[in-house]
Each structure stands twice: as C-alpha cells, then as structure tokens.
C-alpha atoms as a PDB file:
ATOM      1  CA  UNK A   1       9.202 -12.955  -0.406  1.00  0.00           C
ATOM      2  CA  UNK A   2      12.446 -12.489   1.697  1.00  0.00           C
ATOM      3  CA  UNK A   3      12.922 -10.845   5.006  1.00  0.00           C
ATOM      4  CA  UNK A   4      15.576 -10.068   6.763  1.00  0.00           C
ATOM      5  CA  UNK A   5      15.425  -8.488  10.410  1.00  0.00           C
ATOM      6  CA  UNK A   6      17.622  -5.800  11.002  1.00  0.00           C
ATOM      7  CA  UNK A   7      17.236  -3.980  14.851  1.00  0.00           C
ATOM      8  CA  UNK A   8      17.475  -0.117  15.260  1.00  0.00           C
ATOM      9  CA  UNK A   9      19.093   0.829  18.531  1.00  0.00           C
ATOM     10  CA  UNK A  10      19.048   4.581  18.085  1.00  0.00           C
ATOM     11  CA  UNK A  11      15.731   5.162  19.326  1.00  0.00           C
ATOM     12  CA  UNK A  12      15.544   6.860  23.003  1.00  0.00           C
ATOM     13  CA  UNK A  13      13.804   5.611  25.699  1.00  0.00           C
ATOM     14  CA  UNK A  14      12.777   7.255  28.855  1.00  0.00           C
ATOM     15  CA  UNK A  15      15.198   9.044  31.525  1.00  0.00           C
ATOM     16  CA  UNK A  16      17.262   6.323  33.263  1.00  0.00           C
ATOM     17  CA  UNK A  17      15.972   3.612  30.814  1.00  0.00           C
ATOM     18  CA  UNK A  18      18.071   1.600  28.185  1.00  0.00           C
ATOM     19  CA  UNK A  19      17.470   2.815  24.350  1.00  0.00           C
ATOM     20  CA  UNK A  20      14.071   1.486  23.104  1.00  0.00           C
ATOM     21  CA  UNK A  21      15.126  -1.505  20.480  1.00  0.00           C
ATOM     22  CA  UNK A  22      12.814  -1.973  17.352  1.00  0.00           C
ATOM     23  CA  UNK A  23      12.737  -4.393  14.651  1.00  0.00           C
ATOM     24  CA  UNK A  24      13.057  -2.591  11.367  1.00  0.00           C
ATOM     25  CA  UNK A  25      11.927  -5.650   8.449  1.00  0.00           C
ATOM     26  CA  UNK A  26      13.326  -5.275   5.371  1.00  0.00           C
ATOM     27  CA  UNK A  27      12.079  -6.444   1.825  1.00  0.00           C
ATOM     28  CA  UNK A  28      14.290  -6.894  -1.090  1.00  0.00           C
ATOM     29  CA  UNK A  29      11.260  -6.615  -3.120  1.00  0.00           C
ATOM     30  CA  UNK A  30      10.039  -3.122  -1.611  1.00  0.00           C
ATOM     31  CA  UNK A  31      13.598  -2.286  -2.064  1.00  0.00           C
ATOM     32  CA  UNK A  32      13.653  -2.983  -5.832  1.00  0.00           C
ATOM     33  CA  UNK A  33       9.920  -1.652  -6.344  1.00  0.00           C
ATOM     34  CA  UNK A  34      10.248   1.738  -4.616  1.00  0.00           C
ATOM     35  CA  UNK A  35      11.765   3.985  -6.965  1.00  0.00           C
ATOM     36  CA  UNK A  36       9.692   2.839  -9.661  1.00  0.00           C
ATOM     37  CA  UNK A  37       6.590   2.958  -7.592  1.00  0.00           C
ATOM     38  CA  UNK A  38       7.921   6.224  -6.442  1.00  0.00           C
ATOM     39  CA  UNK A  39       7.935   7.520 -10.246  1.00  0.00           C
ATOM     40  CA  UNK A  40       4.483   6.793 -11.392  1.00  0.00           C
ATOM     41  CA  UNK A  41       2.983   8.352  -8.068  1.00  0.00           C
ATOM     42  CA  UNK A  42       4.512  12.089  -9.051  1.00  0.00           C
ATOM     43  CA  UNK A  43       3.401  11.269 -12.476  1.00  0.00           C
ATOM     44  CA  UNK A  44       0.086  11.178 -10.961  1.00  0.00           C
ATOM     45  CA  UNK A  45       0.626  13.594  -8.376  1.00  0.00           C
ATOM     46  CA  UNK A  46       2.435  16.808  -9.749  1.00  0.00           C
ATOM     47  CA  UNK A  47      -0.521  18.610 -10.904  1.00  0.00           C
ATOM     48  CA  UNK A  48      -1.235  18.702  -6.978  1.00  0.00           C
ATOM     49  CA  UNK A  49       1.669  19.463  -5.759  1.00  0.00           C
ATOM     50  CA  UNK A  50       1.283  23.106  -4.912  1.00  0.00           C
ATOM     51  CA  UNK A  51      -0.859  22.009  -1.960  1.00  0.00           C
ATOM     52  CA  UNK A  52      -0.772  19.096   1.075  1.00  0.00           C
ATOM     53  CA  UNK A  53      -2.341  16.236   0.307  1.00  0.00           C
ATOM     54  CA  UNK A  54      -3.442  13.096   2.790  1.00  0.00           C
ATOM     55  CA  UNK A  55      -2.030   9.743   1.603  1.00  0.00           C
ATOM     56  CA  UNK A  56      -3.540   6.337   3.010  1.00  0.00           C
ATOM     57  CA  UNK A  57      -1.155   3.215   2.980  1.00  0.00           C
ATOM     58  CA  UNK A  58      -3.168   0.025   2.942  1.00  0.00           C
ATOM     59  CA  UNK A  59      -1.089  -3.089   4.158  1.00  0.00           C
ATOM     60  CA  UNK A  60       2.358  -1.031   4.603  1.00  0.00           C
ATOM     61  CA  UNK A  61       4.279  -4.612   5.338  1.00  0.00           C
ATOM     62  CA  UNK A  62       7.765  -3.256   6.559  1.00  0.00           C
ATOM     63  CA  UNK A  63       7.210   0.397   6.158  1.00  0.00           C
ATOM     64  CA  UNK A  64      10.257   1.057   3.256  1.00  0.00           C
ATOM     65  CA  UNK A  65       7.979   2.155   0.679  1.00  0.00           C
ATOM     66  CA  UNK A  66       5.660   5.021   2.458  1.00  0.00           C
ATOM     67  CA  UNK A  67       9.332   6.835   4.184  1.00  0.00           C
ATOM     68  CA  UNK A  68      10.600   6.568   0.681  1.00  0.00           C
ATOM     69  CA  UNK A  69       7.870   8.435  -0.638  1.00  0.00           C
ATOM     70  CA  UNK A  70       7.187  10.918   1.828  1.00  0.00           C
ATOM     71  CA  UNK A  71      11.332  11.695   1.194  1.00  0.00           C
ATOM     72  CA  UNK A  72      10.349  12.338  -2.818  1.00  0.00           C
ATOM     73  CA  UNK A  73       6.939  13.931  -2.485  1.00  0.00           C
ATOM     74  CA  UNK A  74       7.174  16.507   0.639  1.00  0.00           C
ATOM     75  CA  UNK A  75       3.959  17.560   0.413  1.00  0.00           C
ATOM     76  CA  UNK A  76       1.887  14.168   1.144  1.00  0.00           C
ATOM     77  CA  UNK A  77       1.199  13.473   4.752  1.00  0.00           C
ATOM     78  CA  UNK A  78       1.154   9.825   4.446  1.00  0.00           C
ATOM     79  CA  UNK A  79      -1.013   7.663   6.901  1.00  0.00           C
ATOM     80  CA  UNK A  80       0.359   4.216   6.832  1.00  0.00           C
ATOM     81  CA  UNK A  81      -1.480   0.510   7.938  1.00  0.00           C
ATOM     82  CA  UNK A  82      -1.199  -2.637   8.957  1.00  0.00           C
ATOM     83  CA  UNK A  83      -2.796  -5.241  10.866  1.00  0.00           C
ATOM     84  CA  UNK A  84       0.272  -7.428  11.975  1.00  0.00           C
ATOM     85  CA  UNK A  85       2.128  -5.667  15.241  1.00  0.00           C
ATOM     86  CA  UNK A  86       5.409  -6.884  13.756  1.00  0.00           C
ATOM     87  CA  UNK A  87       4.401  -4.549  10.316  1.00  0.00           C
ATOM     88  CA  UNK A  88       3.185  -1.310  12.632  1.00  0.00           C
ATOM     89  CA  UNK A  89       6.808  -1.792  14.930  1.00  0.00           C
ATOM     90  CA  UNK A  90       9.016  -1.451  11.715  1.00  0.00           C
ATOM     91  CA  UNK A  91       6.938   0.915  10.154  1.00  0.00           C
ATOM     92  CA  UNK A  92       7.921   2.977  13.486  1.00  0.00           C
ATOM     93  CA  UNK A  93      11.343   1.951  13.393  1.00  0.00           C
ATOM     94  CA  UNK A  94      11.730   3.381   9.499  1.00  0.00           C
ATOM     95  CA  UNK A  95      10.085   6.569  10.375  1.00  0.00           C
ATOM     96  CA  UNK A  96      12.415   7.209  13.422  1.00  0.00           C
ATOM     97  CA  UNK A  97      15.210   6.288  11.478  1.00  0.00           C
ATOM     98  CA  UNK A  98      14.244   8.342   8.401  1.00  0.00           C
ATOM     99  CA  UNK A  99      13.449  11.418  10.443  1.00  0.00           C
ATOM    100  CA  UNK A 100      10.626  11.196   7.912  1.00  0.00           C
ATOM    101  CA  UNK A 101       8.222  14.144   9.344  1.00  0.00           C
ATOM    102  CA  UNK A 102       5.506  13.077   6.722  1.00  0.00           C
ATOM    103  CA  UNK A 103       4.487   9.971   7.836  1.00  0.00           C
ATOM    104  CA  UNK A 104       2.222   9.670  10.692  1.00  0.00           C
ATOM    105  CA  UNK A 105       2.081   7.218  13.413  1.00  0.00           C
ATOM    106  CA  UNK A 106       0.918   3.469  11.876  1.00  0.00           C
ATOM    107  CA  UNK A 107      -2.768   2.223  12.353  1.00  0.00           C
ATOM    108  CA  UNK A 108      -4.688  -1.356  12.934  1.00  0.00           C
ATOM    109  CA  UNK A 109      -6.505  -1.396   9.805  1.00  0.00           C
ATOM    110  CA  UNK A 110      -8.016  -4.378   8.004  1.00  0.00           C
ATOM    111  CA  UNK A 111      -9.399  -3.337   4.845  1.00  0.00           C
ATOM    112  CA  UNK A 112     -11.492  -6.321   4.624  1.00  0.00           C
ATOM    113  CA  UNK A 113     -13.795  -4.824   6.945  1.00  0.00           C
ATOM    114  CA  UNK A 114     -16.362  -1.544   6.711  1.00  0.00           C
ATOM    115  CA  UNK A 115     -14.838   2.028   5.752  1.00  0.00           C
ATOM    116  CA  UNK A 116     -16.200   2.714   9.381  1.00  0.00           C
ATOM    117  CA  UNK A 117     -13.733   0.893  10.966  1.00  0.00           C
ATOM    118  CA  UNK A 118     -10.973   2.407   8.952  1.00  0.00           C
ATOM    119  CA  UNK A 119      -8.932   4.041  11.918  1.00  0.00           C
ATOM    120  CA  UNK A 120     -11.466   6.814  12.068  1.00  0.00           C
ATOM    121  CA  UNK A 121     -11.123   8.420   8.739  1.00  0.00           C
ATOM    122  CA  UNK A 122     -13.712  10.606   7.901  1.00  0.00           C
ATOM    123  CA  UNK A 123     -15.387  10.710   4.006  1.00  0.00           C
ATOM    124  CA  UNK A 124     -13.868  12.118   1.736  1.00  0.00           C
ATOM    125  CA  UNK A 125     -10.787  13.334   3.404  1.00  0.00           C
ATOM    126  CA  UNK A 126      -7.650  10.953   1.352  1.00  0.00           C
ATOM    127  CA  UNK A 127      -6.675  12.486  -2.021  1.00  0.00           C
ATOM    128  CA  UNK A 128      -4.697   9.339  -2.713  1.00  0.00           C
ATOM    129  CA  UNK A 129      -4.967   5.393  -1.596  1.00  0.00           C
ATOM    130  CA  UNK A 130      -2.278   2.769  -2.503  1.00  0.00           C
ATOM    131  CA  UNK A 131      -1.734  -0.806  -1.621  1.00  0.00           C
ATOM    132  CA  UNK A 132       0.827  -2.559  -2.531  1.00  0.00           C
ATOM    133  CA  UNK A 133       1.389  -6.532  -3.400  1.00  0.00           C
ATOM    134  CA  UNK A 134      -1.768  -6.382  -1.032  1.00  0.00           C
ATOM    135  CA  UNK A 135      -4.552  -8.042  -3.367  1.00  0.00           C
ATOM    136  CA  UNK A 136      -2.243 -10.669  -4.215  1.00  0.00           C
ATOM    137  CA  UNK A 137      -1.491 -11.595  -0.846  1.00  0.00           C
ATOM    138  CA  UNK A 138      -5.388 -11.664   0.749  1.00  0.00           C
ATOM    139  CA  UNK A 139      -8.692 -13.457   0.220  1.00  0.00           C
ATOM    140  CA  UNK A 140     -10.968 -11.770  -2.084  1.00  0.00           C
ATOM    141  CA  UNK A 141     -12.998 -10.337   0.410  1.00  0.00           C
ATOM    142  CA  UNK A 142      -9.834  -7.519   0.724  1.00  0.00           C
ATOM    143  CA  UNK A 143     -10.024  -6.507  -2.157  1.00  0.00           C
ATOM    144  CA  UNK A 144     -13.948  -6.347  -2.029  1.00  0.00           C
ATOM    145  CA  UNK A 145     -13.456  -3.556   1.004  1.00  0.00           C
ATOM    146  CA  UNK A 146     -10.745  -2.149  -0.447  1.00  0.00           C
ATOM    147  CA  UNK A 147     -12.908  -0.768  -3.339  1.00  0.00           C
ATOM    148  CA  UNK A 148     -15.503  -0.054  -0.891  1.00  0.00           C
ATOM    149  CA  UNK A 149     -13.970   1.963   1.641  1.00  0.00           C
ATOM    150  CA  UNK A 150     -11.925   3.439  -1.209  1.00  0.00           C
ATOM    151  CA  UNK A 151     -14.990   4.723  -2.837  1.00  0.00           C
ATOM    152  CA  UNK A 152     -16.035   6.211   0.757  1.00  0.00           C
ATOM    153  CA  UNK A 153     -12.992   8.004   2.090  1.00  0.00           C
ATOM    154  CA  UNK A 154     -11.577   9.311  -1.418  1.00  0.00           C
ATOM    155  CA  UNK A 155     -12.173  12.720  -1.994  1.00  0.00           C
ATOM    156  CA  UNK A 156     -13.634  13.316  -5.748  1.00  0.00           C
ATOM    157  CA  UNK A 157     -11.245  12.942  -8.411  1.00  0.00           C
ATOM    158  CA  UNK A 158      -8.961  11.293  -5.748  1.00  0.00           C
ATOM    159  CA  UNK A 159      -6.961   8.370  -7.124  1.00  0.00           C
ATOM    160  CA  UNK A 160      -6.491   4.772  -6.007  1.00  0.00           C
ATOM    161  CA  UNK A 161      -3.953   3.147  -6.954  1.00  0.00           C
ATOM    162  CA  UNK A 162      -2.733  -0.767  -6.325  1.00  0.00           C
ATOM    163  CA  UNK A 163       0.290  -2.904  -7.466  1.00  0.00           C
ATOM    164  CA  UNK A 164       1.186  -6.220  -8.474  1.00  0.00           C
ATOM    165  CA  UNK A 165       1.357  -8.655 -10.624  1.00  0.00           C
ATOM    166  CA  UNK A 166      -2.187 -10.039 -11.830  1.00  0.00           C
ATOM    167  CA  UNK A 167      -5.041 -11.739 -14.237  1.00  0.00           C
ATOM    168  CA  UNK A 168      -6.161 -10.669 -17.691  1.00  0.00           C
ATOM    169  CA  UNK A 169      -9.276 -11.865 -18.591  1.00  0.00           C
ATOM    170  CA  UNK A 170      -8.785 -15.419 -16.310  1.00  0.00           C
ATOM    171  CA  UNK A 171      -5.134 -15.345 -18.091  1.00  0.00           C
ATOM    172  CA  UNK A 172      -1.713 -15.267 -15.812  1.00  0.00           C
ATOM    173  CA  UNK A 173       1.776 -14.539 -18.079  1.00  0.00           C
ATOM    174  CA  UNK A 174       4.474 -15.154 -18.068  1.00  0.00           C
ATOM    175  CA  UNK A 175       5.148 -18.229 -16.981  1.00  0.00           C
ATOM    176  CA  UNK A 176       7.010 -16.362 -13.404  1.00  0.00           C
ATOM    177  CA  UNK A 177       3.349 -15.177 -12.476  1.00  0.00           C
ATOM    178  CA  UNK A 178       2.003 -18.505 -13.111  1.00  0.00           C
ATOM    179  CA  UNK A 179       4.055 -20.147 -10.926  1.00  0.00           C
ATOM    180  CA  UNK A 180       3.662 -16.879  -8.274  1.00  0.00           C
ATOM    181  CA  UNK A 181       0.217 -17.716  -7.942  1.00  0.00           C
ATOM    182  CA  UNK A 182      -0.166 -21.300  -7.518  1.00  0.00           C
ATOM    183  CA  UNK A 183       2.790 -20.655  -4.858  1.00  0.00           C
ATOM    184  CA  UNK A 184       0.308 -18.262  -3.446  1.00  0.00           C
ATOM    185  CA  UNK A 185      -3.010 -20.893  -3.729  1.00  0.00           C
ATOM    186  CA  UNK A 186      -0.623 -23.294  -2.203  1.00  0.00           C
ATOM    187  CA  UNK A 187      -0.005 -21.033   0.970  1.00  0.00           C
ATOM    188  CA  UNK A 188      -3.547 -19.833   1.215  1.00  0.00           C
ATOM    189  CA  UNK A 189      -6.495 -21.064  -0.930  1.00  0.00           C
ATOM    190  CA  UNK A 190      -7.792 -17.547  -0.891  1.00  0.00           C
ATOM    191  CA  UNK A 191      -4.753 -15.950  -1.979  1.00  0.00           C
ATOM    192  CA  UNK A 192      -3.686 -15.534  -5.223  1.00  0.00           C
ATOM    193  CA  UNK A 193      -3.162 -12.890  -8.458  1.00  0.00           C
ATOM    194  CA  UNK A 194      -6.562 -10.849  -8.877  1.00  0.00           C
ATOM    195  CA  UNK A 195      -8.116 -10.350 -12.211  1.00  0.00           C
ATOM    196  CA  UNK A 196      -7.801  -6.966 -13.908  1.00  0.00           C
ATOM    197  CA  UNK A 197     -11.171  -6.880 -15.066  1.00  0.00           C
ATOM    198  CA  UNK A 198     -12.850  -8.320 -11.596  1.00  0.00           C
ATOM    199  CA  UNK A 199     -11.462  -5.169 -10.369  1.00  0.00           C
ATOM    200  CA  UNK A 200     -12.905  -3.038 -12.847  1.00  0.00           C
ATOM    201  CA  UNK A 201     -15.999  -3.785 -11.996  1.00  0.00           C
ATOM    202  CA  UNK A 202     -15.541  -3.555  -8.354  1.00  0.00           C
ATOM    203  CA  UNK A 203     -14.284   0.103  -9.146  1.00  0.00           C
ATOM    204  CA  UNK A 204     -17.641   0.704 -11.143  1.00  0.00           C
ATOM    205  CA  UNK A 205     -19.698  -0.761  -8.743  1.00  0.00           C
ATOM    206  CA  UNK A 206     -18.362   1.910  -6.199  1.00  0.00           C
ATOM    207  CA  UNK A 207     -18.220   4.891  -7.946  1.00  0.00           C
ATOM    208  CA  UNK A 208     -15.018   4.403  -9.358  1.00  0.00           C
ATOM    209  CA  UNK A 209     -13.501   4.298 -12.671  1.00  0.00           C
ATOM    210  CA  UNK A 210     -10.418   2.490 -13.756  1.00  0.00           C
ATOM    211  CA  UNK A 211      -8.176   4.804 -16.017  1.00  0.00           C
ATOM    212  CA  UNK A 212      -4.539   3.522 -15.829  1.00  0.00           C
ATOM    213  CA  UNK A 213      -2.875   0.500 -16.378  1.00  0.00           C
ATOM    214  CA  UNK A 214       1.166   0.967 -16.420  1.00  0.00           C
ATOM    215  CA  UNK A 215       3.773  -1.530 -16.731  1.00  0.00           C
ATOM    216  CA  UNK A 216       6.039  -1.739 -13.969  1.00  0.00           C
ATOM    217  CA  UNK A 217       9.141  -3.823 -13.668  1.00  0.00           C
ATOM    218  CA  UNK A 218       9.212  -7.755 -12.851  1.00  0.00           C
ATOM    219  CA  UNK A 219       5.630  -8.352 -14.708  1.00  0.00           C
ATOM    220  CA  UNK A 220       4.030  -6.048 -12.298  1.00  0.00           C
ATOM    221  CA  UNK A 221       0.911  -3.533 -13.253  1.00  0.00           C
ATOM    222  CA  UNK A 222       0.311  -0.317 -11.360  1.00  0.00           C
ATOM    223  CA  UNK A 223      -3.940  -0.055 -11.779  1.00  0.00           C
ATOM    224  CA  UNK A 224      -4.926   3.576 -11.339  1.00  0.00           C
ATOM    225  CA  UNK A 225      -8.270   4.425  -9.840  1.00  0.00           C
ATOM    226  CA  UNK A 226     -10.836   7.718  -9.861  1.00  0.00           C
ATOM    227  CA  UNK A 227     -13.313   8.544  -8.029  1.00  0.00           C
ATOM    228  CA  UNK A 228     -16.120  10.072  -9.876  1.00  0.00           C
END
C-alpha cells in the first residue's frame, strides 16, 4: 500500500507559539474504498438513524475513512484507534482539517489484547464496530480479540463489520489476492488474507452471528456481524 505524507499547517498552537504542524498520511486505497465502504454502512445503518449511535474504529491507519463517514452519517459519534503514534497524529490532523465534530479524539488500542484494555469502553455501549484491511494486515491472534472484545462491547443486535479481501474455504481468487497474500506472508509470517469461514466460527464462538457477505470493489468482501 502507498503513502504519501502531506503536512497540515493550519492547526493553532498556543499564544506566542508557531502553528502546531501535523502529518496528515494519505492512502490511495482508503481513498478509492471510502465511498463504497461509506454506502454499505447506511445500508446497514438507516433503520437507526433517527437516534445517535457510538461507532468504534479498529486500526484507523491514516484517519480518511472514519472523517468521511462521520461527514455522510451525522448521527454516529465515531471513536477511532490505532496503536502506531504516526496513525493517532493524522487521524488528528484529518479531524482538524475536516472540522469533523463527530469524531472523537484517537485512542492506543490493540485489539489483540482483552476487551478490558479497550480504551475504557464499557459493555455494551458501541452499536457498530468496523475494521478495515485490519485482519489482513495482523497475526491471527487480532483477529481472535477482535471477535472477542467485539462480542463484549457490542450492544445486542449491534453489528460488526470488517473489510478486505480474504479466504473461502482455504481458497484465495483471483489470482491479484493470491499474489496479495504471499506479499503479505513475505512481510510478516503471521500476516496474511483470513478465511471467511475461520471467522464464522470465531463470531459463533462469541455470541455472534455472521449474516452478510457483500462484494465490494477490487476483490474485496465487506463481512457483516450480529450480536445475538
């Protein structure tokens, strides 16, 4: 995946300081994905919409998708996440820019680890999860937690929903995907495309159920979640 660094100067610093600067990332990919991504979430969303909801953002990378949302859907509050420093400044820098009043302030959180240690968030208190080109891009211990502390702090009927490309029954197609995750394997042993069904039963396991499967552009899936 290509980044490019861009720098936002229009963020004020203190009284007698110079502006704050702030690296704003910026993902061609996100950039493709986001309207798309943006689409399928109302879809899932609308019946909702009458009230505020609480998003969580697992891995938010540069930040691009979770503004862009809270532009289209003003009535998520949107809690985005990362555990890289460089992930949580840009995710900053979008939100300043964006004036997006939405999104809250970024979080360390590693979803590899206990629900507890998810930045404080209490049971059943998100109505919707997403992660993004996350499973594909961490050991399979990530995705273990992710189901786990998915199945903690979703409200009932609240809806988790990842993206990606991935595995059918131990299968990867087209050929693009194939060659996505030995790159992947090559970077990172533990890396690579999950398998569909692997994560069915990791949804089942935790009171989940999968429901969804939707083609997305670019041999991507969007895999849609419930809590029961």
């Amino acid at each position: 995946m290509i980044i490019f660094f861009l720098v936002a100067q229009n963020l004020k610093g203190r009284s007698g300081q110079k502006p704050l600067i702030q690296t704003m990332l910026l993902s061609p990919a996100a950039e493709r994905s986001q309207d798309g991504l943006l689409s399928v979430l109302w879809e899932l969303l609308e019946d909702r919409s009458h009230r505020e909801l609480f998003g969580l953002e697992l891995g938010s990378g540069t930040g691009q998708h979770v503004v862009h949302f809270a532009q289209g859907m003003p009535f998520v509050r949107w809690q985005p996440s990362d555990v890289k420093e460089e992930a949580r400044s840009s995710i900053k820098a979008y939100i300043e820019a964006t004036k997006a009043k939405t999104v809250l302030e970024p979080v360390y959180l590693d979803a590899s680890q206990t629900w507890e240690k998810w930045a404080g968030l209490p049971q059943s208190s998100c109505d919707i999860i997403i992660a993004i080109n996350l499973l594909q891009y961490s050991p399979f211990r990530t995705a273990e937690g992710v189901f786990k502390g998915s199945g903690q702090v979703l409200k009932q009927n609240g809806l988790l929903m990842t993206y990606g490309p991935y595995a059918i029954n131990g299968t990867i197609t087209p050929t693009c995907n194939e060659q996505l995750d030995h790159t992947l394997r090559q970077m990172n042993p533990d890396w690579g495309l999950p398998d569909i069904d692997v994560l069915r039963q990791l949804a089942f396991s935790n009171g989940m159920r999968m429901e969804r499967m939707i083609e997305m552009p670019e041999s991507n899936k969007c895999l849609v979640f419930r809590k029961l």
